[in-house]
Structure formats: C-alpha cells, structure tokens
C-alpha atoms as a PDB file:
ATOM      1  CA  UNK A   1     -17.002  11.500  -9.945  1.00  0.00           C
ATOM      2  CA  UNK A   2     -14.869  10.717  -6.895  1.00  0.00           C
ATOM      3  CA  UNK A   3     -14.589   8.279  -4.545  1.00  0.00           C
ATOM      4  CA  UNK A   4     -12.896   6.069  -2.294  1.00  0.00           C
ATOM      5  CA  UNK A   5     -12.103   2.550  -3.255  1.00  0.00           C
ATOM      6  CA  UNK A   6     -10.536  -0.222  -1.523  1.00  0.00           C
ATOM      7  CA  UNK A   7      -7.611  -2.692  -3.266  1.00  0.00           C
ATOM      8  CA  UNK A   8      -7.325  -6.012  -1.533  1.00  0.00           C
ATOM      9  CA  UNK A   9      -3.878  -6.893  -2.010  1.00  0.00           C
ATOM     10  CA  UNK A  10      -3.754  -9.788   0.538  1.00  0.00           C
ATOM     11  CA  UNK A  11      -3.235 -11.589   3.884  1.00  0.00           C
ATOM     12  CA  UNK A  12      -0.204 -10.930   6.089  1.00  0.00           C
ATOM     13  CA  UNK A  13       1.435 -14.680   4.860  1.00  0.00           C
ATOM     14  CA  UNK A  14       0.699 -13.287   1.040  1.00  0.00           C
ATOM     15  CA  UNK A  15       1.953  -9.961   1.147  1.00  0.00           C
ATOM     16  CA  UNK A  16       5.113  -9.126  -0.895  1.00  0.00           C
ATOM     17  CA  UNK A  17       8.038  -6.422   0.020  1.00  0.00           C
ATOM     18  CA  UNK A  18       7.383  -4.572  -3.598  1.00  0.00           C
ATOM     19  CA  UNK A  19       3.900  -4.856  -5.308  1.00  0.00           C
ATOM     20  CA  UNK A  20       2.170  -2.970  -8.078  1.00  0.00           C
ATOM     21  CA  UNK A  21      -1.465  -1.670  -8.094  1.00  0.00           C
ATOM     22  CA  UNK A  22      -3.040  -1.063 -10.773  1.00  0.00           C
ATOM     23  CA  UNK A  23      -4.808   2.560  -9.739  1.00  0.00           C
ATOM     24  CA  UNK A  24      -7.457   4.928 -11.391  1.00  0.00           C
ATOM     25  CA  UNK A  25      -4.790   7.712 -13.083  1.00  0.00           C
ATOM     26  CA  UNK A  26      -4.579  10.535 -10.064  1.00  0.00           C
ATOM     27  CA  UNK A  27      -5.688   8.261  -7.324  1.00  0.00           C
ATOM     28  CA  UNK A  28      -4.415   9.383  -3.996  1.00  0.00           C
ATOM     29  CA  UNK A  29      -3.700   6.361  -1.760  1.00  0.00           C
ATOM     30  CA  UNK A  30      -5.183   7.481   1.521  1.00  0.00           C
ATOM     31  CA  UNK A  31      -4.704   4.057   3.748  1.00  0.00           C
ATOM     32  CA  UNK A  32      -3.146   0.865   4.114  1.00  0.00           C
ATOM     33  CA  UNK A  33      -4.760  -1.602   6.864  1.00  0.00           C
ATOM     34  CA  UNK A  34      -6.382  -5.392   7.848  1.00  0.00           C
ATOM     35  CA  UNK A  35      -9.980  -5.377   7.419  1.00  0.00           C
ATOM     36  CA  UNK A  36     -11.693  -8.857   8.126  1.00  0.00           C
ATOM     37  CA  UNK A  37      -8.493 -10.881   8.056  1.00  0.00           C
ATOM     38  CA  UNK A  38      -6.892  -9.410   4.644  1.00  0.00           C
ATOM     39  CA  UNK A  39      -4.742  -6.130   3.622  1.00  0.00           C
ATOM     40  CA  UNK A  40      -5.949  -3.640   1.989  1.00  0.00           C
ATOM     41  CA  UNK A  41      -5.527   0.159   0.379  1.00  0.00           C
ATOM     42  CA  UNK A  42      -7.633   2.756   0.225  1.00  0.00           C
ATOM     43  CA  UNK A  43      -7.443   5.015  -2.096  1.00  0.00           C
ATOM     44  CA  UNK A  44      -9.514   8.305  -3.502  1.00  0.00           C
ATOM     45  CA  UNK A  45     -10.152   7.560  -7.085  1.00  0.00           C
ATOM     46  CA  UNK A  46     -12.246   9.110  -9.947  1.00  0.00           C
ATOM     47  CA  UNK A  47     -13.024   5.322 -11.609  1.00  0.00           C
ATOM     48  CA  UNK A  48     -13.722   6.544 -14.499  1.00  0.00           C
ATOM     49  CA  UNK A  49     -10.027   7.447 -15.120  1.00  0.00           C
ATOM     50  CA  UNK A  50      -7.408   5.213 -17.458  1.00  0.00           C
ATOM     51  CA  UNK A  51      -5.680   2.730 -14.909  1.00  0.00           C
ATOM     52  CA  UNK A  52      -2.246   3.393 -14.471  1.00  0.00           C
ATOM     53  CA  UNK A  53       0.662   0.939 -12.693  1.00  0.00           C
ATOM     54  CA  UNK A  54       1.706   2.433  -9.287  1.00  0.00           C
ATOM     55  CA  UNK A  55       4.263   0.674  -7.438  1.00  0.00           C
ATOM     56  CA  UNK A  56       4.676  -0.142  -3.852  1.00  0.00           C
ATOM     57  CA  UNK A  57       7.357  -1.459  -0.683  1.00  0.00           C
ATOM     58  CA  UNK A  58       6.244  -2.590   2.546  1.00  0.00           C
ATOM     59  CA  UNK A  59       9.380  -3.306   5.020  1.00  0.00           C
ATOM     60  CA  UNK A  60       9.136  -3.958   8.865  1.00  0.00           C
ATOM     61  CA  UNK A  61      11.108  -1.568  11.247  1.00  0.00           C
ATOM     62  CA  UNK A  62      14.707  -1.872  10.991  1.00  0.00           C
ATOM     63  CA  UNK A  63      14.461  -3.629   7.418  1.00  0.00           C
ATOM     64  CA  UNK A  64      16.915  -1.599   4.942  1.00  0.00           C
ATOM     65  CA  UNK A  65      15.391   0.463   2.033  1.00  0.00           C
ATOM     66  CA  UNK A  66      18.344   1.091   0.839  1.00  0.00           C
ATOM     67  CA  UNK A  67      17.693  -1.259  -2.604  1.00  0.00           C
ATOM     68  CA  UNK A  68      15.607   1.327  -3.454  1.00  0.00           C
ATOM     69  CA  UNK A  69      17.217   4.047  -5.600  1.00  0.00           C
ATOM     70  CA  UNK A  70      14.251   5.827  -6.028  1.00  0.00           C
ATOM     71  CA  UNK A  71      12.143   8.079  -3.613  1.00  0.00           C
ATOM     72  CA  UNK A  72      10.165   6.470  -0.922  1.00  0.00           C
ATOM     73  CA  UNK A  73       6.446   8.651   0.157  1.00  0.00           C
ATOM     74  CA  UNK A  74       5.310   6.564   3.790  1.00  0.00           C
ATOM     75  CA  UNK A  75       1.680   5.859   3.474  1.00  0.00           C
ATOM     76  CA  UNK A  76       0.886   3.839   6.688  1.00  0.00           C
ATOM     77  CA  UNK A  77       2.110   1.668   9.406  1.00  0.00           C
ATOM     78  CA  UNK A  78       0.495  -0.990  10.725  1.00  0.00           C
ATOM     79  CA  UNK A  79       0.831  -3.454  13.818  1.00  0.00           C
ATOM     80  CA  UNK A  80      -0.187  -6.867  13.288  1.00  0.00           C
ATOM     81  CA  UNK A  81      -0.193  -9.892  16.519  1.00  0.00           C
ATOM     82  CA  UNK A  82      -1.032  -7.216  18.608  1.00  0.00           C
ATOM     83  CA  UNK A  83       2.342  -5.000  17.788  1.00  0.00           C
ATOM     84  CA  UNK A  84       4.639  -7.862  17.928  1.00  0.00           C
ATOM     85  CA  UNK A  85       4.946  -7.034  14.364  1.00  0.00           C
ATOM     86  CA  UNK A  86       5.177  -3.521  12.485  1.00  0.00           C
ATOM     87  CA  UNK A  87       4.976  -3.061   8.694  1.00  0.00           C
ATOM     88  CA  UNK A  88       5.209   0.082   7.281  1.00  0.00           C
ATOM     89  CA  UNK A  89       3.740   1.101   3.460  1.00  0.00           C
ATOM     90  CA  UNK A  90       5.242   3.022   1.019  1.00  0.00           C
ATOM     91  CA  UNK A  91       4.519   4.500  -2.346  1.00  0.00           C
ATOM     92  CA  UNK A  92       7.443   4.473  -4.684  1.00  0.00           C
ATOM     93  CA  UNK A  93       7.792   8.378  -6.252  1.00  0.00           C
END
C-alpha cells in the first residue's frame, strides 16, 4: 500500500544543517515545508517497508556545500520571515 506520510523534523530554531530520517525503504521524499509552526517532509512511502537511514543538508543561499563529498539531489526551498530567510533541502545521494 502507498501513501504519503509526513516527518516532523522540527521548528526553524531546532533544525540542524545535516539530519537523518529514518524512511520506509523506497520512500520518495516529495516536500519539505512549515506547517502550523514546525518543519516537516513529506514523503511517498509504502509503511509497510523495513525503515532505512536516509540522510539530509539544509543550507541557506550562499552557504558552501562544499563539506560535502558526496552528491547533493535539491528537494525544496523554503522562505521563512516572509523571505528574509531562504533554506534550501537536500537529500544526500
């Protein structure tokens, strides 16, 4: 069965430059966005499915990804205090 499920992961003060999820194996992460105050990502999932580890990097424009050695896939960008602030969401490959 498939379906979409949302992972709180936090609000903007919590949220971390590199976090792991742990996903339904062959989720595909379809959003990344504030609902009701907190972060969150949505992904398309088949719950019944072993959980796997999947690792993320969120970095605001003009922050350097270069630390990151490995291949970065953009999943969202977001634009918090009104676009005073933008935050963009990666998956790491």
């Amino acid at each position: 069965m498939l379906m979409v499920a949302k992972y709180p992961i936090g609000e903007l003060g919590e949220l971390k430059t590199e976090m792991e999820l742990e996903l339904p194996r062959g989720a595909r992460v379809l959003a990344f966005a504030q609902q009701h105050g907190i972060y969150c990502v949505w992904a398309m999932v088949n719950p019944e499915s072993p959980a796997e580890c999947r690792r993320f990097v969120l970095a605001g424009t003009g922050h350097s990804l270069d630390a990151y050695a490995w291949d970065l896939r953009h999943i969202d960008t977001v634009l918090p205090h009104g676009g005073s602030l933008v935050l963009h969401f990666f998956e790491c490959a």
